[in-house]
Protein backbone atom coordinates (compact mmCIF):
# COMPACT_ATOMS: atom_id res chain seq x y z
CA UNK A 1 183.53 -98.92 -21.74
CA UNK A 2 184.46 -102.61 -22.71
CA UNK A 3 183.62 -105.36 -20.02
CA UNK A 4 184.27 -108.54 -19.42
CA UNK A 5 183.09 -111.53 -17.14
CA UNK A 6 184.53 -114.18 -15.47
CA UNK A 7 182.81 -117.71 -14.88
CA UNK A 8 184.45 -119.71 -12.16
CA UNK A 9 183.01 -122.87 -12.70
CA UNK A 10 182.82 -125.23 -9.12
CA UNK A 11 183.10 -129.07 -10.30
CA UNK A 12 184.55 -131.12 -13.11
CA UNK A 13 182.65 -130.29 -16.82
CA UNK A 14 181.23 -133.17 -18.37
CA UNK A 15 182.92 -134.78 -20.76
CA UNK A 16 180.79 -133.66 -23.58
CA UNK A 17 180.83 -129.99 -23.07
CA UNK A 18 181.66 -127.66 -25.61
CA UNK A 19 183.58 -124.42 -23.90
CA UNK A 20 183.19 -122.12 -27.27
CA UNK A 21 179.46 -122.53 -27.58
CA UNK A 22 179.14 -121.87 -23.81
CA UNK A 23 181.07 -118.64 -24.55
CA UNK A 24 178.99 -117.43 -27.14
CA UNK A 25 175.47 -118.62 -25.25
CA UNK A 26 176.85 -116.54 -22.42
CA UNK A 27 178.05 -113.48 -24.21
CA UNK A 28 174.74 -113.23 -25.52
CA UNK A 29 172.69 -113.60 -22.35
CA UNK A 30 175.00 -111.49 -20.19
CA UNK A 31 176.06 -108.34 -22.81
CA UNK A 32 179.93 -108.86 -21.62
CA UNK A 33 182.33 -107.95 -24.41
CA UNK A 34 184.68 -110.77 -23.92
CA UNK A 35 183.91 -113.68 -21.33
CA UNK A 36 186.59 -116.09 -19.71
CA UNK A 37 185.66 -119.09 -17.78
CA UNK A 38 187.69 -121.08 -15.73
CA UNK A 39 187.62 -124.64 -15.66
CA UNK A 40 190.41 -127.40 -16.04
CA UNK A 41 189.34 -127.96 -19.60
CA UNK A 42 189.81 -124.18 -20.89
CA UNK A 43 193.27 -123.34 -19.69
CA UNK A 44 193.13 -120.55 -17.15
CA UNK A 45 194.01 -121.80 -13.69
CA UNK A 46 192.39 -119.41 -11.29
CA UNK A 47 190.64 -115.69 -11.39
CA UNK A 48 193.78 -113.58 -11.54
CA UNK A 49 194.95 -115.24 -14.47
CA UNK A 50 191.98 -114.68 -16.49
CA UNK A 51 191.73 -111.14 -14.95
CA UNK A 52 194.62 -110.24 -16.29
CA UNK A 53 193.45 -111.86 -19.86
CA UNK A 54 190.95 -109.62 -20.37
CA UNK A 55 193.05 -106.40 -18.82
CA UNK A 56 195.29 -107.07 -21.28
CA UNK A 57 192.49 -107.24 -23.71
CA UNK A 58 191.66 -103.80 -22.98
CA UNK A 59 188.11 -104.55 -20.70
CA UNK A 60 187.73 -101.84 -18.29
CA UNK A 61 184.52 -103.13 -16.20
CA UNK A 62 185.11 -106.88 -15.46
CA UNK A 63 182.91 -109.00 -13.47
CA UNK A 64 183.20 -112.45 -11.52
CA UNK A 65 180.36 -114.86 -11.28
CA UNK A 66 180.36 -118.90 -10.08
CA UNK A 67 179.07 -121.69 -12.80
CA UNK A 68 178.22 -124.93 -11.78
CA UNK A 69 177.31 -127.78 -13.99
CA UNK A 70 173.69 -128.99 -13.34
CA UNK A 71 173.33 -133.56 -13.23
CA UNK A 72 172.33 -132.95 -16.95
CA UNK A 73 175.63 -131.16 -18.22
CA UNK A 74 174.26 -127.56 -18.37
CA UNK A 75 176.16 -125.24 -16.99
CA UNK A 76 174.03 -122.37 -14.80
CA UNK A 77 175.40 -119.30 -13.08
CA UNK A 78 174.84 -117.91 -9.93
CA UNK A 79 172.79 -114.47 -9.16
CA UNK A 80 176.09 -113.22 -7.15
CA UNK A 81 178.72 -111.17 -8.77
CA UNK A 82 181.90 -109.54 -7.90
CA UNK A 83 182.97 -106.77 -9.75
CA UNK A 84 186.72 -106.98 -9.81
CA UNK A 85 187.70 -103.11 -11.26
CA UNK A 86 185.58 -100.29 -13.56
């Protein structure tokens, strides 16, 4: 079964952050099959819109977890997740 993950990210990215290489960091750490995060610099506007993303991308387990950038530009994820469907 395919999954995917949602980051939400809470707070403005810095202005030197790099959204591809935080994909593939986080792909790697987490095991997800495709990842989508949501910030104002990556183009999805809110969870159902990236939900629907990676339905359409054929992920049956998808998963919802909150980023937040840390006062040095990393971004770190929360221990809470939300499994949205699968």
């Amino acid at each position: 079964m395919k999954s995917g993950l949602i980051i939400y990210v809470v707070g403005k990215e810095p202005t030197n952050w790099d959204a591809d290489s935080e994909l593939m960091t986080i792909k790697q750490n987490t095991k997800a099959d495709l990842v989508e995060i949501i910030t104002a610099q990556t183009g999805h506007f809110d969870v159902l819109d990236a939900w629907w993303s990676l339905m359409t991308k054929g992920m049956k387990r998808i998963t919802c977890m909150i980023g937040e950038f840390s006062p040095a530009g990393n971004l770190t994820l929360t221990s809470r997740k939300l499994r949205l469907c699968g």
